[in-house]
Protein backbone atom coordinates (compact mmCIF):
# COMPACT_ATOMS: atom_id res chain seq x y z
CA UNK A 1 -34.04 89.89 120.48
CA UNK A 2 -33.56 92.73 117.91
CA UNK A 3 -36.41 94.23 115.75
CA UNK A 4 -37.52 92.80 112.21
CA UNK A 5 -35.52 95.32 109.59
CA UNK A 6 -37.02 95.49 106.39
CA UNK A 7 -35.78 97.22 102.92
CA UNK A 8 -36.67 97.48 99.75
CA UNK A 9 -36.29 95.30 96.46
CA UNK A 10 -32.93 95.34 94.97
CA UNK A 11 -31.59 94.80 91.32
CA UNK A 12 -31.21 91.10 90.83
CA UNK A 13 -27.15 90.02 90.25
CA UNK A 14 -27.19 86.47 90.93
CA UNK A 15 -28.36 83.26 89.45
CA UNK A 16 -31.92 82.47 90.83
CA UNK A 17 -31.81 85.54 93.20
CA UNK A 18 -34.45 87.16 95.51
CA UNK A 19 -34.44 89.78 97.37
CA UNK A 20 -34.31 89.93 101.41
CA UNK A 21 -37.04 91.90 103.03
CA UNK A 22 -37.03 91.37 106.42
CA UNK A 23 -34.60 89.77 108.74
CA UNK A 24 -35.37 89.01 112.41
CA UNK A 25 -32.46 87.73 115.22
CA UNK A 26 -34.27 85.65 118.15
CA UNK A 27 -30.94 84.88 119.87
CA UNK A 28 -27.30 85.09 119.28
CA UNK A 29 -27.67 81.55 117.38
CA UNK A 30 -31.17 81.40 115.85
CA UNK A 31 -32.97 83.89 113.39
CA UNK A 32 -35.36 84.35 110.46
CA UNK A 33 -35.80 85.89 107.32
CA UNK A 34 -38.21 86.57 104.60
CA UNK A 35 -37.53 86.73 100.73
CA UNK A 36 -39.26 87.54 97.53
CA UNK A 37 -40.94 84.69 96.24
CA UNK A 38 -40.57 83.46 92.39
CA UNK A 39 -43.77 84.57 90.44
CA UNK A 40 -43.80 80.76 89.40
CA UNK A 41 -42.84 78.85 92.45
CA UNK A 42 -45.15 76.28 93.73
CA UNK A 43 -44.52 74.38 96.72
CA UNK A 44 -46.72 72.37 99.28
CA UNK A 45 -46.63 73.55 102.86
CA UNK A 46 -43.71 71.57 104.72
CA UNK A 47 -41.49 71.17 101.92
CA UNK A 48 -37.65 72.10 101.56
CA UNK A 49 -35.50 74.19 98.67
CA UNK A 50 -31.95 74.72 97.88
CA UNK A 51 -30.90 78.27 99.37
CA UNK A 52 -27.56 79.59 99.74
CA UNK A 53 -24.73 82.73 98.67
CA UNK A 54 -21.74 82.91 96.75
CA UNK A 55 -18.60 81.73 97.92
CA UNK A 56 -15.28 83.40 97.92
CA UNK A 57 -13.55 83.41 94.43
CA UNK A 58 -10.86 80.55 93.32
CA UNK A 59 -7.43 81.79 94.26
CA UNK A 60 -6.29 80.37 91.22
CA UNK A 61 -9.39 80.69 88.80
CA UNK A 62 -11.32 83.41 90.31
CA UNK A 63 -14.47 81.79 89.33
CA UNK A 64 -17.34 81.80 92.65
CA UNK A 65 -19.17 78.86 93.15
CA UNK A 66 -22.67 78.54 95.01
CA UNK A 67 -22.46 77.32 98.52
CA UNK A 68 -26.30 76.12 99.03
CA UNK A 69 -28.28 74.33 101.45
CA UNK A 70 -31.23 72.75 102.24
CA UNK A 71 -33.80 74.67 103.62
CA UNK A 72 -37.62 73.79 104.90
CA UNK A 73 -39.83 76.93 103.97
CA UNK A 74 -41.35 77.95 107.12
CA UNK A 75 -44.38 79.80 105.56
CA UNK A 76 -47.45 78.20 104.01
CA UNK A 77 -48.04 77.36 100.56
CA UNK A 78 -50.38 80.47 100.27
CA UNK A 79 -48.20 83.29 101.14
CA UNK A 80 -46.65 85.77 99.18
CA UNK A 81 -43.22 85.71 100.48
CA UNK A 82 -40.93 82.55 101.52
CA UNK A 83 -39.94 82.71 104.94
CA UNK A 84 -36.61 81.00 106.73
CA UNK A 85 -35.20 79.63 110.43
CA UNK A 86 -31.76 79.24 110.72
CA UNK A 87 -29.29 78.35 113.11
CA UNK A 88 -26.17 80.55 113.37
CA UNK A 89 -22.71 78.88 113.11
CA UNK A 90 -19.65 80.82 113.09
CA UNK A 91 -17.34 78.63 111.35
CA UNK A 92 -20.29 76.96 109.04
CA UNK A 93 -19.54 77.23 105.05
CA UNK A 94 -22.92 79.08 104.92
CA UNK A 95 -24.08 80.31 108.01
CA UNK A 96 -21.50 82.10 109.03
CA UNK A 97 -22.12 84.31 106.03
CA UNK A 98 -26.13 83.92 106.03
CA UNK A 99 -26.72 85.32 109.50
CA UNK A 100 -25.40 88.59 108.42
CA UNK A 101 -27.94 89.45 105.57
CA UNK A 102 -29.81 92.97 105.42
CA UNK A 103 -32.98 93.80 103.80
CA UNK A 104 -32.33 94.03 100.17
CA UNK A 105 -29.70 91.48 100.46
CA UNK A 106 -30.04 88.98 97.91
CA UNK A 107 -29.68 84.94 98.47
CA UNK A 108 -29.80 82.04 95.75
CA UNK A 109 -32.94 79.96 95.58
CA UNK A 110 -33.38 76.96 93.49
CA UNK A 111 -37.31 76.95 92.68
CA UNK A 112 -37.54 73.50 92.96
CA UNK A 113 -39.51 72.20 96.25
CA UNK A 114 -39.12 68.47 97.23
CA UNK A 115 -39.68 66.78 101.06
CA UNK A 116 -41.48 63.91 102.65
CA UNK A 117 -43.16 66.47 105.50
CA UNK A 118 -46.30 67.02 103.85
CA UNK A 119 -49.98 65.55 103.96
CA UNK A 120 -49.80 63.93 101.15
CA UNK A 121 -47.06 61.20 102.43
CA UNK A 122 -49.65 60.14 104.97
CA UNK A 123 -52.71 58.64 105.39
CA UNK A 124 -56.00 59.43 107.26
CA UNK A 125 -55.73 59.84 110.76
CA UNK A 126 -57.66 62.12 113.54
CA UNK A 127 -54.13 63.56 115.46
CA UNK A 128 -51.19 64.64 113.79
CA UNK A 129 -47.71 64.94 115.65
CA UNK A 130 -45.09 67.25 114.84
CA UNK A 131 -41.87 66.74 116.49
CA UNK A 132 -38.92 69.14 116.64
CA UNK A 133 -35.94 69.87 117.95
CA UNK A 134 -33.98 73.35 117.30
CA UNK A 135 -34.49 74.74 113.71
CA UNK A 136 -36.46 71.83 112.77
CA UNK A 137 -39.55 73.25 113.92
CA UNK A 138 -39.32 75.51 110.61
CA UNK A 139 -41.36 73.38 108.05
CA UNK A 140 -43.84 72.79 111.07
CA UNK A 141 -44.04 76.98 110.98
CA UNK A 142 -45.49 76.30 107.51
CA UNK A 143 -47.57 73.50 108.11
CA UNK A 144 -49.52 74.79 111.17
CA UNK A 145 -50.43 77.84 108.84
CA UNK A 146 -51.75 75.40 106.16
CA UNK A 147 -55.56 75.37 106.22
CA UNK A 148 -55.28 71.57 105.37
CA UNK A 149 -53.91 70.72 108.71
CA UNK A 150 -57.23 71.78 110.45
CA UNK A 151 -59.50 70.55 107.81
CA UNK A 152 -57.63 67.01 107.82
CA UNK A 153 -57.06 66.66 111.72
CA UNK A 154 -59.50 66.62 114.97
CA UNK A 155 -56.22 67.53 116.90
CA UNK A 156 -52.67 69.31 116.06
CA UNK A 157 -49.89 68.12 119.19
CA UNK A 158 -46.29 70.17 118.20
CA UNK A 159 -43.54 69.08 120.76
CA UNK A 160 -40.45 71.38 120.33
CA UNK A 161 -37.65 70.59 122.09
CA UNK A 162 -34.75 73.04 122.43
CA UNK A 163 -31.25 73.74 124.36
CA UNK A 164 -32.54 76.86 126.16
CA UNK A 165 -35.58 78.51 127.14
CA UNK A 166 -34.77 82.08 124.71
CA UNK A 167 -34.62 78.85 121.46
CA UNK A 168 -38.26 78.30 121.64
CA UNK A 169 -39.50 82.11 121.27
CA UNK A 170 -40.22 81.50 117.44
CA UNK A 171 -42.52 78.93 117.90
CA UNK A 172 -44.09 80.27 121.05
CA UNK A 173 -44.59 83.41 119.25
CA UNK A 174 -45.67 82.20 115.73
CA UNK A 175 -48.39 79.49 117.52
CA UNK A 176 -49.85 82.72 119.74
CA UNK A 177 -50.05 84.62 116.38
CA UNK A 178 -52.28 82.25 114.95
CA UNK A 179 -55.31 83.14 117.47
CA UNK A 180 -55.26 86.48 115.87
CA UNK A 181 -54.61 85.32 112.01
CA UNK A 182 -57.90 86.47 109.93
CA UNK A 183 -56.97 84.21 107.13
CA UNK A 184 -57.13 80.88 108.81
CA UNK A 185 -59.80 82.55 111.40
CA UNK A 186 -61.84 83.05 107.75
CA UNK A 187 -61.52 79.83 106.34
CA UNK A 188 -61.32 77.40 109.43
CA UNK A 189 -63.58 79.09 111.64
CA UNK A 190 -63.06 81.01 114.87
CA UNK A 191 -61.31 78.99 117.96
CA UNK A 192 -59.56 76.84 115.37
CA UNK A 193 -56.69 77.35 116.86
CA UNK A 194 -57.95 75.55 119.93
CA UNK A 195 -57.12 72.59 118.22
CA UNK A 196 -53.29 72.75 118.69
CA UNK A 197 -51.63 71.48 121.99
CA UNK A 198 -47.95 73.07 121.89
CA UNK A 199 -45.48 70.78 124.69
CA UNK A 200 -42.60 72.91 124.78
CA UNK A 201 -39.11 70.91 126.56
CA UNK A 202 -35.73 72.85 127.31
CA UNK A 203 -32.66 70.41 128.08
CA UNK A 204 -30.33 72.72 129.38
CA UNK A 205 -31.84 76.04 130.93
CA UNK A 206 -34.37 75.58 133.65
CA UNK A 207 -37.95 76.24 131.74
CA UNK A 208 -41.34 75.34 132.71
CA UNK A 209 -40.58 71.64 131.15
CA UNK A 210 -37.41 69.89 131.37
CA UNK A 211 -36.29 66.63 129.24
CA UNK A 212 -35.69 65.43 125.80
CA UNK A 213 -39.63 64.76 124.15
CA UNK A 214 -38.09 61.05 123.71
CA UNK A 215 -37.85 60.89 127.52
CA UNK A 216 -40.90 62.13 128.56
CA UNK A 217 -42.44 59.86 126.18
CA UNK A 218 -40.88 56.67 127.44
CA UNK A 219 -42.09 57.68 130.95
CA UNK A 220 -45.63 58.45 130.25
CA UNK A 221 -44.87 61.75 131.12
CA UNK A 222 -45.87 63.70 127.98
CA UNK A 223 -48.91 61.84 127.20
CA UNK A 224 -50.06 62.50 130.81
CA UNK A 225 -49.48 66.36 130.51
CA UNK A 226 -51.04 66.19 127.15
CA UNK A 227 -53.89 64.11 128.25
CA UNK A 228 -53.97 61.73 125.50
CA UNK A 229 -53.32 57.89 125.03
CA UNK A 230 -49.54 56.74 123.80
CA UNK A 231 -49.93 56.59 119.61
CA UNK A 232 -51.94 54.38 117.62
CA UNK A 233 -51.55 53.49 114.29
CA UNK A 234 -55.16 53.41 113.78
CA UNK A 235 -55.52 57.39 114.37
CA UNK A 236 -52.60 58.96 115.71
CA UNK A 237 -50.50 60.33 112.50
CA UNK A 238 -46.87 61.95 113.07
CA UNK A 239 -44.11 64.35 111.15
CA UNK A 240 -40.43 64.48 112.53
CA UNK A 241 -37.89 67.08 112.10
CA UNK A 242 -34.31 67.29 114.17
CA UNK A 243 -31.23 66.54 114.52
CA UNK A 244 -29.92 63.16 112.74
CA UNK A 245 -29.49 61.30 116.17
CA UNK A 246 -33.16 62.35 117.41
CA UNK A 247 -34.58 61.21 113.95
CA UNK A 248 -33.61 57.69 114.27
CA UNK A 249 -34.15 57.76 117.88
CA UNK A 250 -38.25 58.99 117.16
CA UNK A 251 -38.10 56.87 114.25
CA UNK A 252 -37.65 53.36 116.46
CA UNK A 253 -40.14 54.68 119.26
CA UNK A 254 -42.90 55.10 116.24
CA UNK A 255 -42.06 51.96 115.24
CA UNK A 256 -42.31 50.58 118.15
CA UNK A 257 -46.45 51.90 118.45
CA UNK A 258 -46.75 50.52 115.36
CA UNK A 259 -46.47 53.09 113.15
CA UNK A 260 -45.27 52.71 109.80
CA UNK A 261 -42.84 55.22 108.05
CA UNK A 262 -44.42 56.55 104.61
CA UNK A 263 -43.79 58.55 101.56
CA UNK A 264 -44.74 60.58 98.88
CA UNK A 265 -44.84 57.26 96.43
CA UNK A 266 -46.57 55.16 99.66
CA UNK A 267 -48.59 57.53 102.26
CA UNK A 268 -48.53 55.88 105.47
CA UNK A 269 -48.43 56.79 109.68
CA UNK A 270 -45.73 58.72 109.72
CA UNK A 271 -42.63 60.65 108.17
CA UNK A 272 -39.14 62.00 108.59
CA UNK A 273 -37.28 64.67 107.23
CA UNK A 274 -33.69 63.45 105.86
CA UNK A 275 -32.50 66.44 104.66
CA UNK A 276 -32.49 69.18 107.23
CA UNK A 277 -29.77 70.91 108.39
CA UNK A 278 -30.02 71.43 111.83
């Protein structure tokens, strides 16, 4: 893991630029990075925007178009700065580009927030699930920093399951943080934090848990380590954020306690993310 680096503000040059002021590498495929934020972007905590760089010019035209993406903002509606978790792929039409950024770097944002992983999509409940896998645990970065979450929930479960052991050191390290944070401390009250039950899984390195979330749901496994009863529609309320094949997969299981898939237009038991990139 290599030190945050941080710089200062440079002169804007691109269409809907900010600035890059910290950038943070967790392993040799995952890292983060904080930008300016515009003075008149508002967003709800757990939605996504369009980020992205320019592209190589036309051979023929030598016009550069945009390459964007979607991105969940990973810190809370009430912070100064917009924070991002990426993955790291060498031949990606972004990311191979993206994970090289330095402090005073500038990226494209499109100020214009959208996303079905906030409270709004779903109705009153006393527990709220978030499940991840990989980089999808970014909008739940923002969300478990959102007053709101506390103020709407009795109890907070985030599952987070990853490849390797090193893949969950974000979370790990942001959830730990918030025992400490004076802002939420403030406004939530002391011990809030006490609220959250973090289930970590690995599926390939050898970690304290082993086995897809989906697995060790199935089995009675999770709910047993958790000690809580299998979801209920009546009070159990649940987010999901992954990897297209673990959506659907999730999806069909909350189906299957009865849970009913909302949105923004029709809040209901839970809700899915369909445009990550993970």
């Amino acid at each position: 893991m290599t030190p945050v680096t941080k710089g200062a503000p440079a002169v804007k040059t691109l269409p809907d630029a900010q600035t890059v002021t910290s950038v943070k590498h967790w392993t040799d495929r995952l890292f983060s990075f904080r930008v300016t934020r515009p003075a008149s972007l508002r967003f709800r905590s757990g939605e996504f925007v369009m980020i992205g760089l320019m592209g190589d010019p036309d051979p023929k035209t030598g016009k550069q178009k945009p390459i964007l993406r979607a991105y969940s903002i990973a810190s809370p509606s009430w912070d100064e700065e917009l924070e991002f978790y990426s993955i790291k792929v060498q031949d990606g039409p972004l990311t191979s580009r993206l994970q090289h950024i330095q402090p005073g770097d500038e990226i494209i944002l499109r100020p214009k927030p959208v996303g079905t992983l906030v409270h709004d999509a779903l109705l009153p409940g006393k527990r709220l699930w978030f499940f991840a896998t990989g980089t999808g645990f970014a909008p739940f970065a923002s969300l478990l920093r959102e007053p709101q979450t506390y103020e709407d929930y009795d109890e907070v479960i985030i599952t987070h399951t990853c490849r390797e052991a090193g893949e969950l050191t974000y979370g790990a390290e942001l959830i730990e943080g918030l025992k400490t944070d004076e802002l939420l401390n403030e406004l939530i009250g002391e011990g809030f934090w006490k609220k959250i039950k973090y289930y970590p899984t690995t599926t390939r390195e050898e970690s304290a848990k082993m086995g897809r979330i989906t697995d060790l749901m199935r089995s009675g496994e999770a709910f047993a380590d958790l000690g809580v009863e299998p979801l209920n529609p009546d009070t159990d309320r649940a987010m999901i954020c992954g990897n297209l094949a673990f959506n659907l997969e999730l999806k069909d299981m909350l189906d299957g306690y009865g849970l009913e898939e909302g949105a923004n237009s029709k809040p209901a038991q839970y809700v899915v993310e369909k445009a990550f990139l993970d």
